[in-house]
C-alpha atoms as a PDB file:
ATOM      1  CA  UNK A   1      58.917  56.717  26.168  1.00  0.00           C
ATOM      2  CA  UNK A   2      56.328  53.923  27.796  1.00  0.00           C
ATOM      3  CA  UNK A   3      56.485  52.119  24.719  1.00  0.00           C
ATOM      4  CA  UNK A   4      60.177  51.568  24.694  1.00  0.00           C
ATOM      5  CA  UNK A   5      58.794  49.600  28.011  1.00  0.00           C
ATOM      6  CA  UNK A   6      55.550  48.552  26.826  1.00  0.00           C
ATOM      7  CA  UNK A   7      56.670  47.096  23.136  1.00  0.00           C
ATOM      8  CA  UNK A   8      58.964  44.193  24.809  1.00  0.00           C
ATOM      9  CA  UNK A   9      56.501  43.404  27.750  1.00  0.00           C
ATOM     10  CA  UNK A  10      53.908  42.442  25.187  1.00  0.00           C
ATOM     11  CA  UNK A  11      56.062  40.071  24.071  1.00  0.00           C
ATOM     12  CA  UNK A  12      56.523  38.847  26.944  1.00  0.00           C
ATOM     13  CA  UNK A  13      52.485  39.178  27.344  1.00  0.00           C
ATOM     14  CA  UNK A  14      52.425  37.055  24.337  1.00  0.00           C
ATOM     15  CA  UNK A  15      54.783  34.555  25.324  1.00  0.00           C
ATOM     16  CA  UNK A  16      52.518  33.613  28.534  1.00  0.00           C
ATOM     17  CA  UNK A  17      49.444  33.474  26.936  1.00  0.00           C
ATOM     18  CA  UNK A  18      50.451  31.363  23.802  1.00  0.00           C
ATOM     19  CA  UNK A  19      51.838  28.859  26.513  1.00  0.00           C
ATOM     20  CA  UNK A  20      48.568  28.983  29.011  1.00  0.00           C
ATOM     21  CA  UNK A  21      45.839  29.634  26.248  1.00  0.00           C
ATOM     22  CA  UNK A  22      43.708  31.874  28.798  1.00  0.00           C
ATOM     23  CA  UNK A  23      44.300  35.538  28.962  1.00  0.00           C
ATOM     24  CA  UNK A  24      42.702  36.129  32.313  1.00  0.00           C
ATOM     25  CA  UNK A  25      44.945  33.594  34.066  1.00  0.00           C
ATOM     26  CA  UNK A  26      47.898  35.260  31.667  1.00  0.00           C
ATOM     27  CA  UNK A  27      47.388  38.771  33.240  1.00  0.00           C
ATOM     28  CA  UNK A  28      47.538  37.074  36.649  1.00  0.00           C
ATOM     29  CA  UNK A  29      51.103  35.282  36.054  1.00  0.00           C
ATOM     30  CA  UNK A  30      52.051  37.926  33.967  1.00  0.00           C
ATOM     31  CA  UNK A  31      52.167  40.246  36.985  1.00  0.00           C
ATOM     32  CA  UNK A  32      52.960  37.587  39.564  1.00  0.00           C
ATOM     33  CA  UNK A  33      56.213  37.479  37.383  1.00  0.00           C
ATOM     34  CA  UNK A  34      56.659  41.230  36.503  1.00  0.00           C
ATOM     35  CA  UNK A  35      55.942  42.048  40.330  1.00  0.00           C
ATOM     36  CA  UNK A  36      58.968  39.140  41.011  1.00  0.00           C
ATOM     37  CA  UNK A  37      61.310  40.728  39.378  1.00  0.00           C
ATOM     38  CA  UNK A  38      60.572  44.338  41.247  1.00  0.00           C
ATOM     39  CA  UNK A  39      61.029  42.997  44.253  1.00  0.00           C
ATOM     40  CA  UNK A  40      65.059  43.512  44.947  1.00  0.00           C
ATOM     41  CA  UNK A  41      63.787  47.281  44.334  1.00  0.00           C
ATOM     42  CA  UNK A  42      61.344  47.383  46.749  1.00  0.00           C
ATOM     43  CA  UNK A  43      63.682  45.529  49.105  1.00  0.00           C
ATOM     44  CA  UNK A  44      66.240  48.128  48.962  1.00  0.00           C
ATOM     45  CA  UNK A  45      63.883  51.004  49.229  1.00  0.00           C
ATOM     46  CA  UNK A  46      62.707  49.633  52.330  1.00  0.00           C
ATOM     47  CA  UNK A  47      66.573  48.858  53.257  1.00  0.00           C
ATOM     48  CA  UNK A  48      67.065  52.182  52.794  1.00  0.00           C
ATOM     49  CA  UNK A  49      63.836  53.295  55.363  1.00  0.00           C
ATOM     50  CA  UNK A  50      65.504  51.553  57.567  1.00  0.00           C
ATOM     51  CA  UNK A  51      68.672  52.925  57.829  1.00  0.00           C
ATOM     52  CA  UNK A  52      66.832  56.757  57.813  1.00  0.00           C
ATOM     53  CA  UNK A  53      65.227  55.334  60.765  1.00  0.00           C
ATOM     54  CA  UNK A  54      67.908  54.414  62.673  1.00  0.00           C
ATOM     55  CA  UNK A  55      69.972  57.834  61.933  1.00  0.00           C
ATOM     56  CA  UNK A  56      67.060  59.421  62.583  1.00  0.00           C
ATOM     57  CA  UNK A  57      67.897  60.686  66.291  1.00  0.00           C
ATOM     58  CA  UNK A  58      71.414  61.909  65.302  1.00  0.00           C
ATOM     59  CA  UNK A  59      69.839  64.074  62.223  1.00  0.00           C
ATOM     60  CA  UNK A  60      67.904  65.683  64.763  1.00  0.00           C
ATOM     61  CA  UNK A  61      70.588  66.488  66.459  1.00  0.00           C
ATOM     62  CA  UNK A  62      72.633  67.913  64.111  1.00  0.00           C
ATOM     63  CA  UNK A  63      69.722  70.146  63.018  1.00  0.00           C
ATOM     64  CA  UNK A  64      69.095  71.320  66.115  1.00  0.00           C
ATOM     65  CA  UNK A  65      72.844  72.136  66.940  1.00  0.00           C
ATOM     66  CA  UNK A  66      73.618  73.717  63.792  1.00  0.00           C
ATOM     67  CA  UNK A  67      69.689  75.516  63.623  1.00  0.00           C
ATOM     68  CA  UNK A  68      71.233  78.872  62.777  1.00  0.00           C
ATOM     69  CA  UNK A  69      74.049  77.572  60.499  1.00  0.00           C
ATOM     70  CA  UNK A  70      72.977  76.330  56.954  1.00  0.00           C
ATOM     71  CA  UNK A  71      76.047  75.696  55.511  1.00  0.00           C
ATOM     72  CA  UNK A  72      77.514  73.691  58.137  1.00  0.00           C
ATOM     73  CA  UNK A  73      74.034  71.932  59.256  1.00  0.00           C
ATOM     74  CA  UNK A  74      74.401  71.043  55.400  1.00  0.00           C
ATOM     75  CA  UNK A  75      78.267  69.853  56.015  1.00  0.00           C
ATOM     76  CA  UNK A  76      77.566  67.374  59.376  1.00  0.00           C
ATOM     77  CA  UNK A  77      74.404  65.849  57.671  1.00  0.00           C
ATOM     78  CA  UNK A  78      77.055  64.958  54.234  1.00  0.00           C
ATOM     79  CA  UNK A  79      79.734  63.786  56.665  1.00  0.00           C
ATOM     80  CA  UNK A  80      77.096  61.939  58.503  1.00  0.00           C
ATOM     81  CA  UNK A  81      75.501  59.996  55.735  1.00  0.00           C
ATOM     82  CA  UNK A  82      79.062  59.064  54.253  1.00  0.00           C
ATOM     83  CA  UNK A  83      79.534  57.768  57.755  1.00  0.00           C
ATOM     84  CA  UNK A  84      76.641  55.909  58.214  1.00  0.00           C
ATOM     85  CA  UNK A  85      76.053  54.617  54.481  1.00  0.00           C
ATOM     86  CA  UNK A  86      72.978  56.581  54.226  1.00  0.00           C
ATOM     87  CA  UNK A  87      71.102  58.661  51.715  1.00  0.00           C
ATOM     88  CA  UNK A  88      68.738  60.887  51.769  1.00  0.00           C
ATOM     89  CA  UNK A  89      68.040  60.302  48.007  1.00  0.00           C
ATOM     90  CA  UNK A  90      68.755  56.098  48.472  1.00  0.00           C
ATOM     91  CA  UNK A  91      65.352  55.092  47.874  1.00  0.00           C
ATOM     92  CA  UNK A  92      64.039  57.292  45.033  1.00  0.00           C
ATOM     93  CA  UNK A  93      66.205  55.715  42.200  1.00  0.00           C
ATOM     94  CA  UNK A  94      64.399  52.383  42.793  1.00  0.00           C
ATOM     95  CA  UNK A  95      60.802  54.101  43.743  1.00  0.00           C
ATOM     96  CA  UNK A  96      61.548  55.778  39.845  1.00  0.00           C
ATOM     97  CA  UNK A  97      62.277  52.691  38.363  1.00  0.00           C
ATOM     98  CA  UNK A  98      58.925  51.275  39.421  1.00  0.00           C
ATOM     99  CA  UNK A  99      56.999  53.685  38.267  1.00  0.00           C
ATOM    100  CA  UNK A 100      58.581  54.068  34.772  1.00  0.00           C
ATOM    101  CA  UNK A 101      57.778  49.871  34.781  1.00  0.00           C
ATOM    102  CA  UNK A 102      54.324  50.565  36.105  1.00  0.00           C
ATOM    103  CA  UNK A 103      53.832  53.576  33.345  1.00  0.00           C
ATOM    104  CA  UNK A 104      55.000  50.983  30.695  1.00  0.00           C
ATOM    105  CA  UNK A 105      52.521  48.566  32.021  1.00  0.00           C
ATOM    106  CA  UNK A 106      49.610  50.887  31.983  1.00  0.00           C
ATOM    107  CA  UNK A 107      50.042  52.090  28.566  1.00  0.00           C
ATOM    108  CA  UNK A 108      50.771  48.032  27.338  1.00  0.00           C
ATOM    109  CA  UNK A 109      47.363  46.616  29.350  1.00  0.00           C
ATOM    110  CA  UNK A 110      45.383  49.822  28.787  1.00  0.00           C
ATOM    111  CA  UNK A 111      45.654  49.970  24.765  1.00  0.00           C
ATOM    112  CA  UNK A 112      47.228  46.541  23.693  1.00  0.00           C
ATOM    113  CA  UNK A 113      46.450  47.013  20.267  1.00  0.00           C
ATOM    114  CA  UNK A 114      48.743  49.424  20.154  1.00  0.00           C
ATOM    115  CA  UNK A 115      51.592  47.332  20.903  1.00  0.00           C
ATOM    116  CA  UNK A 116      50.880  43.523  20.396  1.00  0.00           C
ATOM    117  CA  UNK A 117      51.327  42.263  16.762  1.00  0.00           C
ATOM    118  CA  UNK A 118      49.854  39.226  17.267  1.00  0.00           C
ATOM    119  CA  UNK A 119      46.401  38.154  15.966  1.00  0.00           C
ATOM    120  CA  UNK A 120      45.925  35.785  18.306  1.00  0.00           C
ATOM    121  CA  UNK A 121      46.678  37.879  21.212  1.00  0.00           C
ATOM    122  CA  UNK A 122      44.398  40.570  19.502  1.00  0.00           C
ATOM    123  CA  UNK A 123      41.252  38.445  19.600  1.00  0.00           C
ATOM    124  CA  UNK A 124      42.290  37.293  23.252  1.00  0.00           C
ATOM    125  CA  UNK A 125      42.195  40.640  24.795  1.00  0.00           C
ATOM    126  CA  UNK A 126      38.675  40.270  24.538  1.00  0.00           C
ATOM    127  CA  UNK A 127      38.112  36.954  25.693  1.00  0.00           C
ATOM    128  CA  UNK A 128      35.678  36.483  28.669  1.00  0.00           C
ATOM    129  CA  UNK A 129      37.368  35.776  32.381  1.00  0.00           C
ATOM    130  CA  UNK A 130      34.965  34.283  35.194  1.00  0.00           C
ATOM    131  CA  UNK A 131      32.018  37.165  35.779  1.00  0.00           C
ATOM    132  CA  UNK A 132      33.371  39.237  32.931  1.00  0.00           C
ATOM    133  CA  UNK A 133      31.958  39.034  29.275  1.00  0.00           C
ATOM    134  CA  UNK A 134      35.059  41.065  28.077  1.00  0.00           C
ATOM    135  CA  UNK A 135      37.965  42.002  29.546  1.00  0.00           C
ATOM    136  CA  UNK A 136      39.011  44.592  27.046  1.00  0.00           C
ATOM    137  CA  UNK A 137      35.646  46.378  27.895  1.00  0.00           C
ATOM    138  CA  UNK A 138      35.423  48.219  31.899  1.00  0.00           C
ATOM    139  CA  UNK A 139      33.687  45.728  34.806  1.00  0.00           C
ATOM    140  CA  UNK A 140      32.027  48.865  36.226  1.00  0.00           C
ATOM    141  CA  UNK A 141      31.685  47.566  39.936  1.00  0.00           C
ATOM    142  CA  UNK A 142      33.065  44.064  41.110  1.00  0.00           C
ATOM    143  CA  UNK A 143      36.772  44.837  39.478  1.00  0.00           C
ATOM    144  CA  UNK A 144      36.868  48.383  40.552  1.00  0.00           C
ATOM    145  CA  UNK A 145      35.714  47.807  43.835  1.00  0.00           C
ATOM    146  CA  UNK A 146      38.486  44.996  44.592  1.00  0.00           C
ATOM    147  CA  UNK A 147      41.132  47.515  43.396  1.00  0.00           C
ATOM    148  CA  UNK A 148      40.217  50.238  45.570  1.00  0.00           C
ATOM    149  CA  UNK A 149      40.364  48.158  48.963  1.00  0.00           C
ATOM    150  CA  UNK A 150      43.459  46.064  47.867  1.00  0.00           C
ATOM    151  CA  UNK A 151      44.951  49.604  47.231  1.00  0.00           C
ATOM    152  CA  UNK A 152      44.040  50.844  50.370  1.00  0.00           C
ATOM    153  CA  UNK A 153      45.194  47.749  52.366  1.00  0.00           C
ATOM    154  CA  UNK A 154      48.613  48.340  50.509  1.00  0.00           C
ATOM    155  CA  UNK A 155      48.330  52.246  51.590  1.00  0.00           C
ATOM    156  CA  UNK A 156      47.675  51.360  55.169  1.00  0.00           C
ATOM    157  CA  UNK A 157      50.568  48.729  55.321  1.00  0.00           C
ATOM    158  CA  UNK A 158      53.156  50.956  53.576  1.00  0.00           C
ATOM    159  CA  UNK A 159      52.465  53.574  56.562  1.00  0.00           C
ATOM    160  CA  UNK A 160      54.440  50.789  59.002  1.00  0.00           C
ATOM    161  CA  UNK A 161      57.293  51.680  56.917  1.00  0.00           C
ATOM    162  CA  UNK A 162      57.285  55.324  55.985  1.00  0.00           C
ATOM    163  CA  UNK A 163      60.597  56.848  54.989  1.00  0.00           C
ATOM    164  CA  UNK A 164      62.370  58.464  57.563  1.00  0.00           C
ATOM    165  CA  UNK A 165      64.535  61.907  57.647  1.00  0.00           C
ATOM    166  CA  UNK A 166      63.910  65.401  57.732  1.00  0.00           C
ATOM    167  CA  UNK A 167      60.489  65.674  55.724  1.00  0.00           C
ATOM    168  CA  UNK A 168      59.383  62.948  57.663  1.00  0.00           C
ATOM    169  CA  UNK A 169      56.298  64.511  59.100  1.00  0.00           C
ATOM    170  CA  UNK A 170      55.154  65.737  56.097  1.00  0.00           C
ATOM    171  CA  UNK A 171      55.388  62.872  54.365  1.00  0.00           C
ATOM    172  CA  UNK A 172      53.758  61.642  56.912  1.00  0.00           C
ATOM    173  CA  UNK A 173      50.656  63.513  56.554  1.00  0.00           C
ATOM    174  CA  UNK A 174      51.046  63.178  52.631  1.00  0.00           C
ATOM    175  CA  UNK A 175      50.575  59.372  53.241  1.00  0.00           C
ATOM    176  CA  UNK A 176      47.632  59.661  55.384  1.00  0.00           C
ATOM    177  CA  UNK A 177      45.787  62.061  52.886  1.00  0.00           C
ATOM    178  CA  UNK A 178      47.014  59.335  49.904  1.00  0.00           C
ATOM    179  CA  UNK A 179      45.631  56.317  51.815  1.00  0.00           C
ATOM    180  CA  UNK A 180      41.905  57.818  51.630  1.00  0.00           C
ATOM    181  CA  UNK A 181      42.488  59.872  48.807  1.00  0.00           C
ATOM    182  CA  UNK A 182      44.232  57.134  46.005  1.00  0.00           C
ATOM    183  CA  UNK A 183      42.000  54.348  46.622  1.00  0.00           C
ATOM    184  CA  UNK A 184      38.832  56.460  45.334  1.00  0.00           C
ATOM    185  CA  UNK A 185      40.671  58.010  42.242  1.00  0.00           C
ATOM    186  CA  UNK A 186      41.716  53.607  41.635  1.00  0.00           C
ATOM    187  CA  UNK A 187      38.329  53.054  42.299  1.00  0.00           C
ATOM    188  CA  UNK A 188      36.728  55.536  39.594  1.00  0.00           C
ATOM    189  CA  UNK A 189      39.358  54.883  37.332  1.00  0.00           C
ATOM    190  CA  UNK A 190      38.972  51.338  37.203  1.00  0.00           C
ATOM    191  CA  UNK A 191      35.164  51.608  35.969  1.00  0.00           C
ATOM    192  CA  UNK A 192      36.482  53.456  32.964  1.00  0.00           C
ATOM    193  CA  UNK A 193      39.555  51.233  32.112  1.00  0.00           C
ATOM    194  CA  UNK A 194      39.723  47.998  30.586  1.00  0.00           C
ATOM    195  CA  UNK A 195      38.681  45.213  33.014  1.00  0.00           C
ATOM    196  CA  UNK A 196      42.348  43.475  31.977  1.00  0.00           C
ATOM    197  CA  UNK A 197      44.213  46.437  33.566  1.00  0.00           C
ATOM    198  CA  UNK A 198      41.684  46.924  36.467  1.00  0.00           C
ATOM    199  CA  UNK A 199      42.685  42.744  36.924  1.00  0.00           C
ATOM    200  CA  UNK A 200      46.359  43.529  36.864  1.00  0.00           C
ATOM    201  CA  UNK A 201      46.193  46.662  38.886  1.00  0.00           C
ATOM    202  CA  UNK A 202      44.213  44.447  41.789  1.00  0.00           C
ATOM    203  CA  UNK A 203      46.448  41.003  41.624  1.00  0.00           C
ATOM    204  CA  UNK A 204      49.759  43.937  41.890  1.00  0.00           C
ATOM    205  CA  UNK A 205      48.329  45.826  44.927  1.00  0.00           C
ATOM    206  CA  UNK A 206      46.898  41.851  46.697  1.00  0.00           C
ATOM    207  CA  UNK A 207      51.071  41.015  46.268  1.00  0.00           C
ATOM    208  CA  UNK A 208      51.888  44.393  47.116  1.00  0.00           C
ATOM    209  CA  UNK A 209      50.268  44.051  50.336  1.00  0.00           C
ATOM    210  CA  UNK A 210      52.164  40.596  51.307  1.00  0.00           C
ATOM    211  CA  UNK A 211      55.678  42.906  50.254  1.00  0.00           C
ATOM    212  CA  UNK A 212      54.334  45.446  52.957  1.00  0.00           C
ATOM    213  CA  UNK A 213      53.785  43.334  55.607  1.00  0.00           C
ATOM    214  CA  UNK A 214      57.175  41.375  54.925  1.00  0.00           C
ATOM    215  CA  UNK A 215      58.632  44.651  54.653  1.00  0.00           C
ATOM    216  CA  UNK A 216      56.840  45.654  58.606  1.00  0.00           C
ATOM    217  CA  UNK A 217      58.445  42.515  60.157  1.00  0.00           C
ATOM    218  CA  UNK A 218      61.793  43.639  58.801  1.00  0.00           C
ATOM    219  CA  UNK A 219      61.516  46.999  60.139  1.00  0.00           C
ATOM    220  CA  UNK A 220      60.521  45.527  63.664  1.00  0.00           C
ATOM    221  CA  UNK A 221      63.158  43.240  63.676  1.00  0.00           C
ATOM    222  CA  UNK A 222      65.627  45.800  63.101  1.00  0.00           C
ATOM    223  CA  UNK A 223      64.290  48.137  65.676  1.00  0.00           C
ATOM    224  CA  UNK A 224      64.547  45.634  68.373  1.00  0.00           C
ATOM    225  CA  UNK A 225      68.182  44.869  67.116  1.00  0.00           C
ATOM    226  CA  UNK A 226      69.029  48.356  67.408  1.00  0.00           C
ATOM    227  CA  UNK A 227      67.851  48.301  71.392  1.00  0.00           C
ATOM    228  CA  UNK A 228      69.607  45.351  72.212  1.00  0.00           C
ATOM    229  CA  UNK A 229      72.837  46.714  70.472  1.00  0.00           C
ATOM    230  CA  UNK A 230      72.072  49.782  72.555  1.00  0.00           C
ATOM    231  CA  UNK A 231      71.636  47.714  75.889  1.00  0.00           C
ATOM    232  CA  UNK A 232      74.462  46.126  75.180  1.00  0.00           C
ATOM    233  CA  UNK A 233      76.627  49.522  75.137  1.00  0.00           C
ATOM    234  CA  UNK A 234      75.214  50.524  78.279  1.00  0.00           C
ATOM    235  CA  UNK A 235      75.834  47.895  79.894  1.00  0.00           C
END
């Protein structure tokens, strides 16, 4: 399935490199470009946050009221999403497309051989890229090491904007757990991949962390939006 992904992406892959002649500096724009493209997906994920957030008080509500009544707990949380323009579901379509693109990047920058058809890109996978003699062979420290703190920068950023609704506080301590947790499994993994996808896994998790902090500002914004439209009301 990741190859119906990863076949055009090397083309794409290809396309960069024949233009810039390093493959280093490729990788970089390569995901610089691919990350780009995801971000309308990540916007409306976080769009989606959002809006949980501010329904947030009235789903309590309703699941308090109607504690002892499934069925019509079920019925007022329907009629108030429809009302609202909410989901509960609203950001997972968008979280699932990333990760199919990420999959398809994996298995492209993890065994390129397997999809790039050109010889010239062949021999360039193994071309040298500032402190590393090969980037088709693991960097066993500096790489790894940059990957598991970018990633757990971007894992204490995303926390700011943690999805809202009625698994909220265990998501909540799922995303604590993850934010020690993933960095160390990126970290090992990284001294055992090839030092191209360790280099594209850093650079996407360094942007990632910009998105997050864009993505904070927004969410602060429109909580102080929300109290003045609630002042406002009052008064």
């Amino acid at each position: 399935m990741f190859a119906i992904l990863a076949t055009p992406m090397s083309y794409l892959l290809t396309w960069i490199y024949d233009f810039i002649g390093n493959y280093g500096i490729t990788l970089i724009l390569f995901t610089v470009l691919i990350k780009g493209v995801m971000y309308p997906l990540y916007a409306k994920q976080i769009r989606t946050t959002m809006n949980m957030s501010r329904m947030q008080p009235k789903i309590k509500e309703i699941q308090q009221k109607y504690a002892k009544d499934k069925a019509m707990m079920n019925q007022k949380m329907a009629e108030l999403y429809k009302e609202e323009g909410g989901s509960m579901y609203g950001g997972c379509l968008p979280m699932l497309i990333q990760m199919i693109v990420i999959m398809g990047l994996f298995a492209l920058l993890r065994n390129p051989m397997n999809y790039i058809s050109s010889d010239n890109m062949l021999f360039a996978i193994h071309e040298s890229f500032l402190w590393i003699p090969d980037l088709a062979q693991p960097d066993k420290w500096v790489l790894p090491i940059v990957a598991g703190i970018a990633t757990f920068v971007s894992t204490y950023f995303s926390q700011t904007s943690q999805a809202a609704g009625p698994n909220a506080e265990q998501m909540k301590v799922m995303t604590k757990m993850m934010k020690y947790v993933f960095p160390v499994m990126i970290l090992l993994l990284a001294r055992s991949y090839p030092a191209g996808l360790a280099l594209y896994w850093s650079i996407n998790q360094i942007i990632q962390i910009f998105y997050n902090i864009r993505f904070a500002e927004m969410k602060k914004k429109a909580s102080k939006d929300n109290k003045k439209k609630k002042k406002a009301v009052k008064a």
